[in-house]
C-alpha atoms as a PDB file:
ATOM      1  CA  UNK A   1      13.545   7.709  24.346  1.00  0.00           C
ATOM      2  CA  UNK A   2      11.438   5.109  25.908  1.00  0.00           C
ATOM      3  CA  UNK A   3      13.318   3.357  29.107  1.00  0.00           C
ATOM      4  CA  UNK A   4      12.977   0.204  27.438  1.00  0.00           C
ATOM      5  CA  UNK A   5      15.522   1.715  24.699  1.00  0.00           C
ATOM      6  CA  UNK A   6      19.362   1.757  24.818  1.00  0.00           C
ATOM      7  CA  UNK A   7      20.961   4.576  22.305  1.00  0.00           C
ATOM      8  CA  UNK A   8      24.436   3.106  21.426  1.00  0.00           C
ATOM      9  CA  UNK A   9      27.588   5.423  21.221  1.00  0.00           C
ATOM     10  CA  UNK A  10      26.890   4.856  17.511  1.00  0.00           C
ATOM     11  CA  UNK A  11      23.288   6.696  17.336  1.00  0.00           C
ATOM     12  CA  UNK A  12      21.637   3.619  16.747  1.00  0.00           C
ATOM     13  CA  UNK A  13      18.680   2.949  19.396  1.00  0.00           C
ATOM     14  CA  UNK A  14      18.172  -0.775  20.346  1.00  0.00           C
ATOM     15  CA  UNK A  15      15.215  -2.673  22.624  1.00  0.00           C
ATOM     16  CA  UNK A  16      17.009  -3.830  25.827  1.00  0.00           C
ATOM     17  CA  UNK A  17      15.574  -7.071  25.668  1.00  0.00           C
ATOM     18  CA  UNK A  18      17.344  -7.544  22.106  1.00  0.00           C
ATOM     19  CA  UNK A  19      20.770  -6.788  23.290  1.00  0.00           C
ATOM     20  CA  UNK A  20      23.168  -9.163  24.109  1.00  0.00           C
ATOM     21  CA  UNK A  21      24.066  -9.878  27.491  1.00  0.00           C
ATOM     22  CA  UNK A  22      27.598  -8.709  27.405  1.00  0.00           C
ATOM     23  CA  UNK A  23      25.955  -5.616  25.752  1.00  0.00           C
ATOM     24  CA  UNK A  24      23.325  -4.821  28.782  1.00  0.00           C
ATOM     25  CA  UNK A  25      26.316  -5.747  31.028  1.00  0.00           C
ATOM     26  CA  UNK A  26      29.096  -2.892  29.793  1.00  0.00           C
ATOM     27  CA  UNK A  27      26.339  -0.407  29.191  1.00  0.00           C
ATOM     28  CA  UNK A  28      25.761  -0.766  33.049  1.00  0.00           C
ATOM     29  CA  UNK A  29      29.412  -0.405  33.988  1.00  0.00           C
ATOM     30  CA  UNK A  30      29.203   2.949  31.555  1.00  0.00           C
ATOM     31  CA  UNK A  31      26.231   4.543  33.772  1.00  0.00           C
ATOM     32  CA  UNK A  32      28.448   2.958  36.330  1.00  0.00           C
ATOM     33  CA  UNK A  33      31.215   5.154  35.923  1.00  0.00           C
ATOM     34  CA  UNK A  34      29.344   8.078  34.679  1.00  0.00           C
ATOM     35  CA  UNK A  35      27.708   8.507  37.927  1.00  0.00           C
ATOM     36  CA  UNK A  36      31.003   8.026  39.650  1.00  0.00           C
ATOM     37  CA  UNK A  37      33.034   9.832  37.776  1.00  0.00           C
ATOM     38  CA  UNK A  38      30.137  12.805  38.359  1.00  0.00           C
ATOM     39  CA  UNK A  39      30.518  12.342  41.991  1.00  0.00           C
ATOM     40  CA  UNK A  40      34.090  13.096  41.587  1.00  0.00           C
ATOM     41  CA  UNK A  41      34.138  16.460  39.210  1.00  0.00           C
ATOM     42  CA  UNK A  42      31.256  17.802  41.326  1.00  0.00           C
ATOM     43  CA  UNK A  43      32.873  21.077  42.966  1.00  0.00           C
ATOM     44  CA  UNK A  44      32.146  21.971  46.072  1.00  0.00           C
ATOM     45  CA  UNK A  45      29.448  24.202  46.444  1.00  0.00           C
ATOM     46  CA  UNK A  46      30.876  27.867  47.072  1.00  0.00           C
ATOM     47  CA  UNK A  47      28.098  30.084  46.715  1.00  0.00           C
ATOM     48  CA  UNK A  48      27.664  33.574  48.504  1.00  0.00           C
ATOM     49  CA  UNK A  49      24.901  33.894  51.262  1.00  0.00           C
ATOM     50  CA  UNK A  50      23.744  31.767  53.267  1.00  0.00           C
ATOM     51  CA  UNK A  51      20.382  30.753  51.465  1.00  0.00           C
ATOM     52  CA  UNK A  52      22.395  29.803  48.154  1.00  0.00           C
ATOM     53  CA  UNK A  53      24.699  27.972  49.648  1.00  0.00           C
ATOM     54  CA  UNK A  54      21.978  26.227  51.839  1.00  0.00           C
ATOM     55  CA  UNK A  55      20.167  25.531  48.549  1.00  0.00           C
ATOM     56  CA  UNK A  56      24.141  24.716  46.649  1.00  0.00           C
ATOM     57  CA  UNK A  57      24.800  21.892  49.856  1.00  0.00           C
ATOM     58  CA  UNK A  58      21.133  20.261  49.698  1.00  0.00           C
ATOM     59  CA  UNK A  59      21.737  19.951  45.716  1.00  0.00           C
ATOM     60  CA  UNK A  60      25.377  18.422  46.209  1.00  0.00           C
ATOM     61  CA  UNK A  61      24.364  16.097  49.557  1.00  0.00           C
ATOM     62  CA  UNK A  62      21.423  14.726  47.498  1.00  0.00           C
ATOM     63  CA  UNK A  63      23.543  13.748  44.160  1.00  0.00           C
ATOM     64  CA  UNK A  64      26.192  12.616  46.858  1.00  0.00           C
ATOM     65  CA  UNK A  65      23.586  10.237  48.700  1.00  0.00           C
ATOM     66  CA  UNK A  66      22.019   9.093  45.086  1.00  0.00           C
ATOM     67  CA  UNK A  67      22.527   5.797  43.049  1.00  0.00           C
ATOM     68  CA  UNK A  68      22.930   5.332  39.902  1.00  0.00           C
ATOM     69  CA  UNK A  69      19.718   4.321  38.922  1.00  0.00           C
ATOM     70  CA  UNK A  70      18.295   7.860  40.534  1.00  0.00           C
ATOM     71  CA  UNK A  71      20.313   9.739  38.223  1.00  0.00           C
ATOM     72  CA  UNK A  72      20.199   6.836  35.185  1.00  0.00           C
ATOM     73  CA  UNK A  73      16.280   5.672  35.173  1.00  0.00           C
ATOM     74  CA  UNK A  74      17.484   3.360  32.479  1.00  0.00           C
ATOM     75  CA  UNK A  75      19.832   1.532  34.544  1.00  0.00           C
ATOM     76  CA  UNK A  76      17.548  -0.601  36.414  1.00  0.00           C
ATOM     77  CA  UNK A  77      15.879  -1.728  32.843  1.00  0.00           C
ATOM     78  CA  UNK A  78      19.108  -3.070  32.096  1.00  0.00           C
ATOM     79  CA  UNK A  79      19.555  -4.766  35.492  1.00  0.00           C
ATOM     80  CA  UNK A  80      16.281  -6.172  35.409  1.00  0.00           C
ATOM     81  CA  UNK A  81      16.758  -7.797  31.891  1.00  0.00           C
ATOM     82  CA  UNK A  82      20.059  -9.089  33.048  1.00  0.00           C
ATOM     83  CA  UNK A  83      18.836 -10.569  36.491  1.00  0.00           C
ATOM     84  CA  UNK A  84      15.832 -12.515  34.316  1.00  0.00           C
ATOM     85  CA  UNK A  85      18.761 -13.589  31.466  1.00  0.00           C
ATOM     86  CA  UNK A  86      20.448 -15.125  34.961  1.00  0.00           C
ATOM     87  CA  UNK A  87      17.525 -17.028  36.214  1.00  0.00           C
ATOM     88  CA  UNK A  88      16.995 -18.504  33.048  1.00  0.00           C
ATOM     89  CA  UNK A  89      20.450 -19.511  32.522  1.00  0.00           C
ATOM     90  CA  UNK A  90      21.458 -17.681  29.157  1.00  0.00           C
END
């Protein structure tokens, strides 16, 4: 799927730019709280030996230290359509 497309919970695949801006703006909050609600089910890394859990703790720290549009390319498609919607007034 092409960045520029949004796949609704309904299967259907839409073009950003012809959603509707309450659309782009709860599909946001969704990655939103995906990548929060990832932060908060991710275990703590319990591996045996020191090189696993060396390797386990770098994985964890860098999910920890990412945003959502790290983990959800897409995200920042939607906030860019939504900041241009905003300067034009719509």
């Amino acid at each position: 799927m092409k960045p520029s497309l949004w796949k609704c919970k309904d299967g259907q695949v839409i073009r950003i730019v012809d959603m509707s801006t309450d659309h782009i703006v709860n599909s946001m909050r969704i990655l939103e709280r995906m990548h929060t609600q990832t932060l908060l089910d991710m275990p703590c890394p319990m591996f045996q030996g020191e090189m696993a859990q060396m390797y386990a703790e770098m994985e964890f720290d860098a999910y920890m230290d990412s945003s959502v549009e790290d983990v959800y390319p897409i995200y920042g498609h939607l906030e860019k359509e939504l900041l241009k919607r905003n300067k034009k007034g719509v």
